[in-house]
C-alpha atoms as a PDB file:
ATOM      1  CA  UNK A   1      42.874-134.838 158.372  1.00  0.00           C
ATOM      2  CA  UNK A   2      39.611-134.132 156.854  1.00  0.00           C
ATOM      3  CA  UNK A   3      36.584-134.346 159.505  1.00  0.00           C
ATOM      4  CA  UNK A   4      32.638-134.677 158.142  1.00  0.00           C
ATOM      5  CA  UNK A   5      30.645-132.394 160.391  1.00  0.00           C
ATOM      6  CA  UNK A   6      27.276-132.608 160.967  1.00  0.00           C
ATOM      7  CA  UNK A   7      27.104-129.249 162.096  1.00  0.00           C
ATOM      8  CA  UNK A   8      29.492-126.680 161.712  1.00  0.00           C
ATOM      9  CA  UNK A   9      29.232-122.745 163.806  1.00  0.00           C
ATOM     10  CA  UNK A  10      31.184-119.922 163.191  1.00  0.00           C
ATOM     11  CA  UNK A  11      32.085-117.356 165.446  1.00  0.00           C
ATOM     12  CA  UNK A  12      34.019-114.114 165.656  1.00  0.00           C
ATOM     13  CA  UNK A  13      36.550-116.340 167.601  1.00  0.00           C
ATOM     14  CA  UNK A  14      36.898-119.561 165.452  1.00  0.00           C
ATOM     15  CA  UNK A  15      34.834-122.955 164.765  1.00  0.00           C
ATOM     16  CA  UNK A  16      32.351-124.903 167.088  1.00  0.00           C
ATOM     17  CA  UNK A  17      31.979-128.542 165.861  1.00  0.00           C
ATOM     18  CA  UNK A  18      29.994-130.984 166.700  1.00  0.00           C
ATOM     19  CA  UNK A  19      29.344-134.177 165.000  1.00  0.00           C
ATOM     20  CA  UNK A  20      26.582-136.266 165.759  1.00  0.00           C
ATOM     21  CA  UNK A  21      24.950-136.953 169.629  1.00  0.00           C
ATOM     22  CA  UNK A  22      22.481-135.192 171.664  1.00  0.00           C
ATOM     23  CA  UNK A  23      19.587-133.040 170.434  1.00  0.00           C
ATOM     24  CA  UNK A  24      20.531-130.291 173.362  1.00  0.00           C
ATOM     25  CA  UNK A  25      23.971-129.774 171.497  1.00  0.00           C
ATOM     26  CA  UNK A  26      22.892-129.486 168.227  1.00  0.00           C
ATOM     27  CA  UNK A  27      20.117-127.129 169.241  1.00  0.00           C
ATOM     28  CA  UNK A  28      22.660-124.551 170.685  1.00  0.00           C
ATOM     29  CA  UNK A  29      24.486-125.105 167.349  1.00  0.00           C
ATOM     30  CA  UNK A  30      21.509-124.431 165.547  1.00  0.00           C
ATOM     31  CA  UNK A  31      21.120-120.915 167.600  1.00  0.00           C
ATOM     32  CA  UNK A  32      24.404-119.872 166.596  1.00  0.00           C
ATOM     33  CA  UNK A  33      23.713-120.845 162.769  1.00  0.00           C
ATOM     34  CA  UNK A  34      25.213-123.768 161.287  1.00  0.00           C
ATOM     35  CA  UNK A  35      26.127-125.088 157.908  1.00  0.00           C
ATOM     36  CA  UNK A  36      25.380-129.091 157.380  1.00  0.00           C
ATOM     37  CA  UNK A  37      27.426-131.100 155.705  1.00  0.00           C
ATOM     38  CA  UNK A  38      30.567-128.705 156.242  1.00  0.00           C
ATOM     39  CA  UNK A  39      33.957-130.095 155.745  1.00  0.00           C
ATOM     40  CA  UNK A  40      37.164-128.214 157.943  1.00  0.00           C
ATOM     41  CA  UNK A  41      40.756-129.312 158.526  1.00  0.00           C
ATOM     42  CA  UNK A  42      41.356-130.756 161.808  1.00  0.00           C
ATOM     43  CA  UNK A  43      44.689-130.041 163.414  1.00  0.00           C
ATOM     44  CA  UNK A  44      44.343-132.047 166.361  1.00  0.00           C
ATOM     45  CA  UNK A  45      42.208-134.892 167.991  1.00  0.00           C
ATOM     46  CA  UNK A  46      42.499-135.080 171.551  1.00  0.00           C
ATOM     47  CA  UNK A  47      39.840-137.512 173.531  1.00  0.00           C
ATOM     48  CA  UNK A  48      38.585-136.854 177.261  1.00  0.00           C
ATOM     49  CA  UNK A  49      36.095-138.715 178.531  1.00  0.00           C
ATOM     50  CA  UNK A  50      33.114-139.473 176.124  1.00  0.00           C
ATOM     51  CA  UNK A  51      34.153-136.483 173.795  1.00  0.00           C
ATOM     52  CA  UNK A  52      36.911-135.237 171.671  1.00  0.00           C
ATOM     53  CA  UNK A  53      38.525-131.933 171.363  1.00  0.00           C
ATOM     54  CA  UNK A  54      38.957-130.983 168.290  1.00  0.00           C
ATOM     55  CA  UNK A  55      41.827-128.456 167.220  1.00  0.00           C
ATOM     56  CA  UNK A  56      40.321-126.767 163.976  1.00  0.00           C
ATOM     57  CA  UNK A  57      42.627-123.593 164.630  1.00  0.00           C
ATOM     58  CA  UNK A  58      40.902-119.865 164.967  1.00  0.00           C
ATOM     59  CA  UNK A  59      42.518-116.570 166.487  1.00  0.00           C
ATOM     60  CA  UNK A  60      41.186-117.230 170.095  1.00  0.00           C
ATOM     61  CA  UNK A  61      42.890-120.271 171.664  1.00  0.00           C
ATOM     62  CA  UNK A  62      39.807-120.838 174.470  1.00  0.00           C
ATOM     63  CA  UNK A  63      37.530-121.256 171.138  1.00  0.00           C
ATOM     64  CA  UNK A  64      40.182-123.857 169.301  1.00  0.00           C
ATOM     65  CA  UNK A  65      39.499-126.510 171.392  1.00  0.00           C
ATOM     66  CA  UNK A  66      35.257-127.404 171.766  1.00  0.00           C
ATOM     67  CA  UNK A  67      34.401-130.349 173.650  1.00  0.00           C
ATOM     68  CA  UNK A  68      31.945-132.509 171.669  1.00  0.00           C
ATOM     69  CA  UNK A  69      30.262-135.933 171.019  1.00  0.00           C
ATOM     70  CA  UNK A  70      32.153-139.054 169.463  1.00  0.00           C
ATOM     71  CA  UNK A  71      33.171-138.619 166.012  1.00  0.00           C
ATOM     72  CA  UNK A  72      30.948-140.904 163.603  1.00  0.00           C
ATOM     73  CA  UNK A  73      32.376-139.846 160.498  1.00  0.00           C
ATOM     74  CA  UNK A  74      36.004-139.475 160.071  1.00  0.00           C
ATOM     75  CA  UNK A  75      36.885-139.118 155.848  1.00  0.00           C
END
């Protein structure tokens, strides 16, 4: 499954997404340098709460799984 991001980080320890939602979010994102319009593979979609974990694999398991906002676009 193919997920749109709005804003995809990198990190030494794997991928923080977040796709759409609050301002705060994608401010931290924008801190830790993002690419728009980045396309990944997700693995897994688990939901909690309001958000969505999203299993985009990585070598750290504490970084595969990043709370964020709903998922607007799914392609």
């Amino acid at each position: 499954m193919e997920v749109n991001l709005t804003n995809l980080a990198v990190s030494g320890y794997g991928y923080v997404c977040h796709i759409g939602g609050n301002y705060a979010v994608k401010r931290h994102l924008q801190e830790a340098g993002f690419t728009l319009g980045a396309k990944i593979v997700v693995l897994k979609i688990t939901p909690y709460k309001s958000t969505y974990l999203l299993d985009v694999g990585g070598r750290v398991g504490a970084f595969k799984k990043m709370a964020v906002s709903l998922i607007t676009v799914i392609t």
